[in-house]
N, C-alpha and C. Protein backbone atom coordinates (compact mmCIF):
# COMPACT_ATOMS: atom_id res chain seq x y z
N UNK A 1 -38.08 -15.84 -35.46
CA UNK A 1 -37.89 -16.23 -34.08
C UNK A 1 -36.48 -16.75 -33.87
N UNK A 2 -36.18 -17.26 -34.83
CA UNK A 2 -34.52 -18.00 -34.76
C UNK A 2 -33.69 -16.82 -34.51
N UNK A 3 -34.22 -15.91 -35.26
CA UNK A 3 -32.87 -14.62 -34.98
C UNK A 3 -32.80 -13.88 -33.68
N UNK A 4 -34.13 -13.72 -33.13
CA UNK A 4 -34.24 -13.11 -31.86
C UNK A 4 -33.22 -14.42 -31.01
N UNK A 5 -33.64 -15.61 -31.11
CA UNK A 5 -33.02 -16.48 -30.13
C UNK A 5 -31.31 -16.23 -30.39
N UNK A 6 -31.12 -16.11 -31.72
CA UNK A 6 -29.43 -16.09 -31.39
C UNK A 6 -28.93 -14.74 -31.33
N UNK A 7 -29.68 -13.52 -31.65
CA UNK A 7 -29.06 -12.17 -30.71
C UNK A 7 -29.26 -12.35 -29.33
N UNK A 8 -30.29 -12.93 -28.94
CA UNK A 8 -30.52 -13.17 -27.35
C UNK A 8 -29.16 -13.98 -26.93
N UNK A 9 -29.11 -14.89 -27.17
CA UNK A 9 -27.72 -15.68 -27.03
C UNK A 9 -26.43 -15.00 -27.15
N UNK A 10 -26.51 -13.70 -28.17
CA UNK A 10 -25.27 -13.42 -28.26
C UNK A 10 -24.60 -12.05 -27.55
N UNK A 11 -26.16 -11.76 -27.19
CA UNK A 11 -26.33 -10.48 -25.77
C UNK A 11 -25.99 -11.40 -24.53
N UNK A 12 -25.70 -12.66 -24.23
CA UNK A 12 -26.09 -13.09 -22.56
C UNK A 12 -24.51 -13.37 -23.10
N UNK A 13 -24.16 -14.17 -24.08
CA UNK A 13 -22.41 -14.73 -24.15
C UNK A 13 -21.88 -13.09 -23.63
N UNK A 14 -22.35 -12.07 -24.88
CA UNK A 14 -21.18 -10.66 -24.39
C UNK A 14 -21.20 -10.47 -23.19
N UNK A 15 -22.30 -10.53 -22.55
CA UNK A 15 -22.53 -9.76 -20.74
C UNK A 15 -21.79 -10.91 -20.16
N UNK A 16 -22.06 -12.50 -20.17
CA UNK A 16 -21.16 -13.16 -19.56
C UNK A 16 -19.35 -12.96 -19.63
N UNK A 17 -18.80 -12.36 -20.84
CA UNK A 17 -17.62 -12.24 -20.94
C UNK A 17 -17.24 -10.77 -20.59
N UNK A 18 -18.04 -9.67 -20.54
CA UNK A 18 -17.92 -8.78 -19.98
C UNK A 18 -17.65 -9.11 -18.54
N UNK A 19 -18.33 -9.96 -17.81
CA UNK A 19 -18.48 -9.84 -16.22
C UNK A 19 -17.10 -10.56 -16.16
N UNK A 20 -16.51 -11.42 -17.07
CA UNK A 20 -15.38 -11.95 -16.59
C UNK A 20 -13.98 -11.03 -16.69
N UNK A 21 -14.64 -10.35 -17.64
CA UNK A 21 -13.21 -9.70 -17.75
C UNK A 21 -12.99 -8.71 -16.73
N UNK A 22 -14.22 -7.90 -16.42
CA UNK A 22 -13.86 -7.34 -15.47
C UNK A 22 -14.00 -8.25 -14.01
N UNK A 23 -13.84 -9.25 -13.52
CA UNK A 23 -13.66 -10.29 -12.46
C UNK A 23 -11.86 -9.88 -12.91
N UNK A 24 -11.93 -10.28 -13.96
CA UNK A 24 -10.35 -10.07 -14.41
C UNK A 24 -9.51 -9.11 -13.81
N UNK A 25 -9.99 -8.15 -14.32
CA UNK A 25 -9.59 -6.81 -13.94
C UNK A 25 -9.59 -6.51 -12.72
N UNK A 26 -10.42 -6.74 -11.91
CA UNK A 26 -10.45 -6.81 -9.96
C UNK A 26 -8.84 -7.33 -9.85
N UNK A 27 -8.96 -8.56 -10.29
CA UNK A 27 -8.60 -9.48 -9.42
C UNK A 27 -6.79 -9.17 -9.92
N UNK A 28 -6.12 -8.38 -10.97
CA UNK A 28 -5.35 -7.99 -11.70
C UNK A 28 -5.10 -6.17 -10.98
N UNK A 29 -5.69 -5.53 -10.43
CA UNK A 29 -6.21 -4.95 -9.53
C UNK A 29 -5.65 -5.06 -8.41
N UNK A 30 -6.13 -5.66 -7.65
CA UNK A 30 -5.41 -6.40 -6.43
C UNK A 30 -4.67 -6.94 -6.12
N UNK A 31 -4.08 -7.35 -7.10
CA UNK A 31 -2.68 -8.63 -6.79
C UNK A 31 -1.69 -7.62 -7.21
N UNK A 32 -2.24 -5.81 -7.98
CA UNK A 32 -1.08 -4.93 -8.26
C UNK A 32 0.37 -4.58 -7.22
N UNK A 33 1.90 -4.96 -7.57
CA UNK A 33 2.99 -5.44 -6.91
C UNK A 33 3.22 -3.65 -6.00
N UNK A 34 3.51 -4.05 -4.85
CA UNK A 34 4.34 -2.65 -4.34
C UNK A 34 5.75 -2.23 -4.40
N UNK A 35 5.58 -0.92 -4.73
CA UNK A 35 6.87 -0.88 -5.27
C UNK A 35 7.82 0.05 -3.98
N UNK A 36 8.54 0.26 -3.30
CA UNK A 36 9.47 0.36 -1.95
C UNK A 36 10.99 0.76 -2.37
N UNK A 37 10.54 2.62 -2.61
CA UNK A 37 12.05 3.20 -2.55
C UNK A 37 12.90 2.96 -1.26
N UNK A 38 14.14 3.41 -1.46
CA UNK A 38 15.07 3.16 0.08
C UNK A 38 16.52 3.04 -0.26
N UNK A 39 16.88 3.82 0.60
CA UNK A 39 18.56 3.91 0.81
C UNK A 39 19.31 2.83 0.63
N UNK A 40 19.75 2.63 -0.22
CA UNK A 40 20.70 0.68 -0.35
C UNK A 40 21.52 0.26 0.87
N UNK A 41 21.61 1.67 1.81
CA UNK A 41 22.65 1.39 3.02
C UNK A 41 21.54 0.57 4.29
N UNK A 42 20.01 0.34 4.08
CA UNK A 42 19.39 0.27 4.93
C UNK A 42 18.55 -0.67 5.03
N UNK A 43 18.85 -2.03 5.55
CA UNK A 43 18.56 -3.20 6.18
C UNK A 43 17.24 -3.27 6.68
N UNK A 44 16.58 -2.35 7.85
CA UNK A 44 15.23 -2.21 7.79
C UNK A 44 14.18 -2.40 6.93
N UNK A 45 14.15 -1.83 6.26
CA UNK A 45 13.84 -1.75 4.89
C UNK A 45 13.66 -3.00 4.49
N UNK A 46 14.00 -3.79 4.38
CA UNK A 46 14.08 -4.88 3.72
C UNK A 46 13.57 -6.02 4.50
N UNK A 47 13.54 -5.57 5.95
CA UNK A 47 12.75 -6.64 6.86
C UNK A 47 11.08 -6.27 6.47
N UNK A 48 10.82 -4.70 6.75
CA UNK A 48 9.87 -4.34 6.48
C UNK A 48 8.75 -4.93 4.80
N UNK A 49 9.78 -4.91 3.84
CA UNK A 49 9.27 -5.48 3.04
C UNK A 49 9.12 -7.22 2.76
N UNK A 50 9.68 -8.21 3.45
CA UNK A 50 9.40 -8.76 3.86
C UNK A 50 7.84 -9.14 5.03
N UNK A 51 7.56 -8.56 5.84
CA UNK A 51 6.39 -8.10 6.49
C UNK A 51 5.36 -7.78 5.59
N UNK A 52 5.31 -7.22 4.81
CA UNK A 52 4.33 -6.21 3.93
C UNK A 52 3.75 -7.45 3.08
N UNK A 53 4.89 -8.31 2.41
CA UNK A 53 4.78 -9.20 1.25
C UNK A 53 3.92 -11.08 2.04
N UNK A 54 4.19 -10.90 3.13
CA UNK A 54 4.00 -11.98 4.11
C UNK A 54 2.74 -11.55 4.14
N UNK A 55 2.20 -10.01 4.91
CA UNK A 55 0.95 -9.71 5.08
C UNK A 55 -0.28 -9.40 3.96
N UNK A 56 0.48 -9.04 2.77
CA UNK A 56 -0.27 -8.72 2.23
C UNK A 56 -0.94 -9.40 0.84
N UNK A 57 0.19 -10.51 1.03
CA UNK A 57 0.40 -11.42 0.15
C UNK A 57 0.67 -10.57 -1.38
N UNK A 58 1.22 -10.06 -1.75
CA UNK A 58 1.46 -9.50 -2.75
C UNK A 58 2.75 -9.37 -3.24
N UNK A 59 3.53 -9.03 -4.19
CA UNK A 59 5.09 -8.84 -4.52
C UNK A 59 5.60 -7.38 -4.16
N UNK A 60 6.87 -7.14 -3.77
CA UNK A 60 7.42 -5.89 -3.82
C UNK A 60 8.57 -6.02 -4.43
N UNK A 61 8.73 -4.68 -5.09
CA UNK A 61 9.67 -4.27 -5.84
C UNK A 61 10.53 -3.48 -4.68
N UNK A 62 11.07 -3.75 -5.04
CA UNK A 62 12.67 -2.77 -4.38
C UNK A 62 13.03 -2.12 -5.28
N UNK A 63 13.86 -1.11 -4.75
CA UNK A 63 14.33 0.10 -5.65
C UNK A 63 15.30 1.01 -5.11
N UNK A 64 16.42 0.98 -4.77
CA UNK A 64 17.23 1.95 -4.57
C UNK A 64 17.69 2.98 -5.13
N UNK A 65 17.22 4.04 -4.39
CA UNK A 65 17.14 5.41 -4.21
C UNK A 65 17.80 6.21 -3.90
N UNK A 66 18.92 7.22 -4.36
CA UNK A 66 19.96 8.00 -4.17
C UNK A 66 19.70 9.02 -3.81
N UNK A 67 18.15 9.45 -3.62
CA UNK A 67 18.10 10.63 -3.25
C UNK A 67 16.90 10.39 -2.65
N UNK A 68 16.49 10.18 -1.36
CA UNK A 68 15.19 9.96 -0.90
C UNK A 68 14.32 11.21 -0.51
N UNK A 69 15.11 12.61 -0.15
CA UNK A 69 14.39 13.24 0.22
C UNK A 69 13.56 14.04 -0.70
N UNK A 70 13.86 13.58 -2.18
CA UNK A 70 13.65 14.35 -3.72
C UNK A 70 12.45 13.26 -3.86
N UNK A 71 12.49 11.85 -3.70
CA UNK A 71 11.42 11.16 -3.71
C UNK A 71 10.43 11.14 -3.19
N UNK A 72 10.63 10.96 -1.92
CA UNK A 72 9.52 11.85 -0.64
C UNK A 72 8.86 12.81 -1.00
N UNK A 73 9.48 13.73 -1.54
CA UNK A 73 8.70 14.99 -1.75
C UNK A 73 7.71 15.44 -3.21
N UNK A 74 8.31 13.92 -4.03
CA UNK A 74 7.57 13.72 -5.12
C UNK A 74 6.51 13.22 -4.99
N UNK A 75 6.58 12.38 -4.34
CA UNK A 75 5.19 11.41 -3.67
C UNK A 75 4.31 12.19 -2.29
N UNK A 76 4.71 13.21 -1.67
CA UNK A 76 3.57 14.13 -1.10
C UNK A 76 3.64 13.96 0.26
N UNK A 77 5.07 12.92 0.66
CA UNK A 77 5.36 12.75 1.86
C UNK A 77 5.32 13.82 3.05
N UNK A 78 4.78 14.54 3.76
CA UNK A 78 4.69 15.71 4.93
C UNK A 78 6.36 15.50 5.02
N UNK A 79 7.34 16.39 5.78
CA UNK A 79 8.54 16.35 5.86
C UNK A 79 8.44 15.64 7.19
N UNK A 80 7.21 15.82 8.33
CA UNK A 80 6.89 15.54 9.58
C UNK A 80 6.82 14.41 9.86
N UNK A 81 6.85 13.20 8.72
CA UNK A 81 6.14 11.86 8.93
C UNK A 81 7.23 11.22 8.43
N UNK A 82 8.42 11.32 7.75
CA UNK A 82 9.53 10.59 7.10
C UNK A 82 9.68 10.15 8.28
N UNK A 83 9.85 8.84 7.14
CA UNK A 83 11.31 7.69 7.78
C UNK A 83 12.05 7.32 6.59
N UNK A 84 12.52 5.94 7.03
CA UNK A 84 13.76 5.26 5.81
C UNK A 84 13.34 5.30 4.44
N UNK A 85 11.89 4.37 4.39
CA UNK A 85 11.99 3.93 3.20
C UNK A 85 10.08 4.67 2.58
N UNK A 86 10.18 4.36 1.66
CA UNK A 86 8.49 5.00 0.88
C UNK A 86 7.99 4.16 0.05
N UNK A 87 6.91 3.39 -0.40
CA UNK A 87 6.06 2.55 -0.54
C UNK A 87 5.13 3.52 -1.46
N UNK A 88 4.60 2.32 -2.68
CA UNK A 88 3.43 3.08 -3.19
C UNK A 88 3.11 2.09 -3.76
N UNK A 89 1.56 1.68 -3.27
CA UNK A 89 0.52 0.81 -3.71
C UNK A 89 -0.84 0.96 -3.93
N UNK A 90 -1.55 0.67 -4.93
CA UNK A 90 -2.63 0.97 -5.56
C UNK A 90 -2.70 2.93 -5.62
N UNK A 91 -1.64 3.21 -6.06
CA UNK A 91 -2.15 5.22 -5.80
C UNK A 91 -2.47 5.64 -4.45
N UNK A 92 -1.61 4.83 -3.23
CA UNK A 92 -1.16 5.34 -1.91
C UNK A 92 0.31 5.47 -1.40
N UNK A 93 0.61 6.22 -0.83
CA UNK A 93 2.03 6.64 -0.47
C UNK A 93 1.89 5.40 1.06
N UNK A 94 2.99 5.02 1.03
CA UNK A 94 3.22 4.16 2.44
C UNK A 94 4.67 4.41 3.13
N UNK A 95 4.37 5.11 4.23
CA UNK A 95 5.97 5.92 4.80
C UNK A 95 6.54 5.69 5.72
N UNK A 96 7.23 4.95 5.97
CA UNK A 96 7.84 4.07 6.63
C UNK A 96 7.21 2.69 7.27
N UNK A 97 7.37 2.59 8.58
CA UNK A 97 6.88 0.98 9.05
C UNK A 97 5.62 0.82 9.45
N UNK A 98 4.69 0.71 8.25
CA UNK A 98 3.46 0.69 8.85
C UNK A 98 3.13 -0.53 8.25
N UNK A 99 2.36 -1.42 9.75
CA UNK A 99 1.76 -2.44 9.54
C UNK A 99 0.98 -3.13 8.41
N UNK A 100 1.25 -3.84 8.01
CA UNK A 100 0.36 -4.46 6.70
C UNK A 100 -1.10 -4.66 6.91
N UNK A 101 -1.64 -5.10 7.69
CA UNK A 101 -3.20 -5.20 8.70
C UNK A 101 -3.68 -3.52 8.43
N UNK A 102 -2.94 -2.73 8.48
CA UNK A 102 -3.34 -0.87 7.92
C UNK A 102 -3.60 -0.72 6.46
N UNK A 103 -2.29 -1.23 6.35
CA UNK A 103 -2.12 -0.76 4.55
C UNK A 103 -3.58 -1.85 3.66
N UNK A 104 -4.18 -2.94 4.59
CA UNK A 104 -4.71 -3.65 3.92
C UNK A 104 -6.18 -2.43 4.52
N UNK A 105 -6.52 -2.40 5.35
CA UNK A 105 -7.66 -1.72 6.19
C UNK A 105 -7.61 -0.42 5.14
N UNK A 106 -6.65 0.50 4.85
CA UNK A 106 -6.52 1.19 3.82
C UNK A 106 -7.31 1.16 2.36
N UNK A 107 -6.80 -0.21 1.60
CA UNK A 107 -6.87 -0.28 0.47
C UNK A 107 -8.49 -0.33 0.39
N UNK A 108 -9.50 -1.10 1.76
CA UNK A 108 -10.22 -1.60 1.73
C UNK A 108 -11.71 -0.68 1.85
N UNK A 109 -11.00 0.50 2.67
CA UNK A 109 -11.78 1.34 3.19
C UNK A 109 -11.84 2.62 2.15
N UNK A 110 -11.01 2.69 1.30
CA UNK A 110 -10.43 4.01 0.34
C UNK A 110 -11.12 4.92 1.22
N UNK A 111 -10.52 5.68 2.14
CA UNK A 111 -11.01 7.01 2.99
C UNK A 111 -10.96 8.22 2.33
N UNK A 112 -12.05 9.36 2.19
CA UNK A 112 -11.71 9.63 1.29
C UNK A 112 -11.06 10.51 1.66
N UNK A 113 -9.74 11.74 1.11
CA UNK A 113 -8.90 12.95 1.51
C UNK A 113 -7.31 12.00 2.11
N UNK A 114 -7.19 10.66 1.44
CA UNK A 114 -6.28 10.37 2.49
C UNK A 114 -5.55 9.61 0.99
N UNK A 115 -4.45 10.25 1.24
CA UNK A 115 -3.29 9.71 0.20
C UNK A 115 -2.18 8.87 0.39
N UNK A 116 -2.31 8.57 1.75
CA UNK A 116 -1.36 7.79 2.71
C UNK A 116 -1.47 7.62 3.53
N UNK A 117 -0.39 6.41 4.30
CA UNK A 117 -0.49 6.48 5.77
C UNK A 117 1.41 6.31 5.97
N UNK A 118 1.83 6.99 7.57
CA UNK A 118 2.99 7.15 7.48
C UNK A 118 2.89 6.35 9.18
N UNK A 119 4.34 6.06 9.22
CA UNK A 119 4.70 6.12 10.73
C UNK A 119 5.80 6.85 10.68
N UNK A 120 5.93 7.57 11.09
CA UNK A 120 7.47 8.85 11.11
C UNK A 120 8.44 8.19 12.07
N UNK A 121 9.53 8.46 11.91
CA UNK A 121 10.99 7.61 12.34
C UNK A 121 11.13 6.25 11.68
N UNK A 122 11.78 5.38 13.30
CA UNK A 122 11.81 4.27 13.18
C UNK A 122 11.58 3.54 14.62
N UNK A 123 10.55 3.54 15.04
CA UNK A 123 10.18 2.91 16.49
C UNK A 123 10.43 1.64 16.59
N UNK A 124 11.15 1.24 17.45
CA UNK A 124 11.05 -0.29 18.39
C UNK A 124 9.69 -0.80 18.09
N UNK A 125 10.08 -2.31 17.83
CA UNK A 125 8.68 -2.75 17.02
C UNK A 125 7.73 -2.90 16.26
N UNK A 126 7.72 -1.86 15.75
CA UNK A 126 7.17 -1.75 14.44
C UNK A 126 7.63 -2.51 13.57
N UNK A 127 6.65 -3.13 12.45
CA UNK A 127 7.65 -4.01 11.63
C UNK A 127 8.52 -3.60 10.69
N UNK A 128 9.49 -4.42 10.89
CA UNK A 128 10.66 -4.14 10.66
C UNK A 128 11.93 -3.69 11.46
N UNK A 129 11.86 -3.20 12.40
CA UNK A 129 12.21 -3.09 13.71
C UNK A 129 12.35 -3.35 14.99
N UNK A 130 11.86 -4.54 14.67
CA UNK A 130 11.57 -5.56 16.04
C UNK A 130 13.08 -5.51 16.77
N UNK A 131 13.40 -5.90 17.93
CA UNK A 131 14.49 -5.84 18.33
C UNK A 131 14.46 -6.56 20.08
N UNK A 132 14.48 -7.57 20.15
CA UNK A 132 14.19 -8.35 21.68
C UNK A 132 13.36 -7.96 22.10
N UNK A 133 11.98 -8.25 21.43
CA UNK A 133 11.26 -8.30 22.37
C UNK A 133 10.73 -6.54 23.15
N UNK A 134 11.07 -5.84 22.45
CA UNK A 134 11.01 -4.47 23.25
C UNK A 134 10.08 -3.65 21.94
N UNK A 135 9.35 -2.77 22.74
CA UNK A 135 8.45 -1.98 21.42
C UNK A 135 8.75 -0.51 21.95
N UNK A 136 8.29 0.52 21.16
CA UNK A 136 7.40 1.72 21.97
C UNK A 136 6.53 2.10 21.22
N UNK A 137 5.63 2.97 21.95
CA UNK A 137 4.46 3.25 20.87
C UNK A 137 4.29 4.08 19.82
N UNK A 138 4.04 3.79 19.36
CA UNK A 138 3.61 4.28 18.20
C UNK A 138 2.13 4.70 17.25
N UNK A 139 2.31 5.54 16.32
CA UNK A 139 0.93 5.78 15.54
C UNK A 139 1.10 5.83 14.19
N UNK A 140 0.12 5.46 13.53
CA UNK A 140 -0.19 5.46 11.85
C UNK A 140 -0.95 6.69 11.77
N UNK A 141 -0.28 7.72 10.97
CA UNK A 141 -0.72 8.58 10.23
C UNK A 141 -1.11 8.66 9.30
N UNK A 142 -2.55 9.20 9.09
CA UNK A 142 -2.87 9.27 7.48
C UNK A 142 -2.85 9.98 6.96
N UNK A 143 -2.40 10.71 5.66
CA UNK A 143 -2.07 11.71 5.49
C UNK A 143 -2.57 12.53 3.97
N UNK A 144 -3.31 13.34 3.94
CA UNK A 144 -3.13 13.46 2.14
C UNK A 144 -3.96 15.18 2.30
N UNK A 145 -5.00 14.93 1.38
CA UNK A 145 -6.15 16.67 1.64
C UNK A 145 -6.56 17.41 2.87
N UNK A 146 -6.48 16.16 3.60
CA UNK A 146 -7.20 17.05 4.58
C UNK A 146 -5.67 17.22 6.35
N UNK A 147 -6.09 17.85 7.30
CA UNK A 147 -4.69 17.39 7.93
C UNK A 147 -4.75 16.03 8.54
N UNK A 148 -3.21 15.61 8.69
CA UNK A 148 -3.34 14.48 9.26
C UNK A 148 -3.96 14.13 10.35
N UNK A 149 -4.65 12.56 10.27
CA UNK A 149 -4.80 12.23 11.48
C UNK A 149 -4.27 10.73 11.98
N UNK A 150 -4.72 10.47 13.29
CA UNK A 150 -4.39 8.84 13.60
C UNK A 150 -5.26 7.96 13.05
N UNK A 151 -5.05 7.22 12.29
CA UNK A 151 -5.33 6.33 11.40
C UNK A 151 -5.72 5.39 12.94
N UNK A 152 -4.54 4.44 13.38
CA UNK A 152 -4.14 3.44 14.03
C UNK A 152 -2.88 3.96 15.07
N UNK A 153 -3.17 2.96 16.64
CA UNK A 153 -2.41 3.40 17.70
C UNK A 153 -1.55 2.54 18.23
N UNK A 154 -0.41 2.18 18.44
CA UNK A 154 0.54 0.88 18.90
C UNK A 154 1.01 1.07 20.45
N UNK A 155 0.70 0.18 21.14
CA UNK A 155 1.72 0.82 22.50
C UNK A 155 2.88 -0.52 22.50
């Protein structure tokens, strides 16, 4: 009986340290840093990641990029949806100024056929682009297997 009691004991310790490690692993998971190619000539960029790191509470890497349109096209960017800078967090492409409140709605929802979300250009307002008080509208594209659609709508 003694031995059943301490394999029993030593089956509930493993499953207890199993569940932690993977608690571990979530949570190591989620706090994974974003990393944000971009032209060194481009200031946006850098507000934007600011925004992202505020919203999402997470770290970004910066990375300047000498050739963005070779990067873009490595990462699966549509040519239709570029802007400045490109983002990639948890195994999603993020393409230009899209709201952190998305990229989080994103991570949360994993949709499936969708490898990204873009905002193409650089619109008034959007973050990173703020500029007195003035916006225009805008949309979040999502983008990956299937064709794009509107994710999210800004006016």
């Amino acid at each position: 009986m003694t031995k059943n009691l301490s394999i029993k004991s030593l089956r509930k310790a493993a499953s207890g340290m199993t569940l932690a490690l993977l608690a571990a692993c979530t949570t190591a998971v989620s706090a994974a840093p974003i990393v944000m190619y971009r032209d060194a000539g481009c200031g946006c960029c850098l507000k934007w990641a600011d925004h992202a790191e505020k919203g999402m509470d997470r770290t970004i890497t910066v990375k300047d990029e000498a050739n963005m349109r070779a990067r873009k096209t490595a990462l699966g960017v549509p040519p239709m949806l570029a802007s400045c800078h490109t983002a990639v967090i948890d195994g999603y492409v993020i393409e230009g100024h899209v709201p952190a409140a998305d990229i989080k709605r994103l991570l949360e929802t994993r949709p499936a056929g969708v490898k990204g979300l873009a905002v193409a250009g650089m619109p008034i307002g959007s973050p990173g682009m703020e500029y007195q008080n003035q916006t225009q509208a805008y949309q979040v594209i999502a983008f990956g297997t299937e064709a794009p659609r509107v994710f999210a709508s800004y006016n």
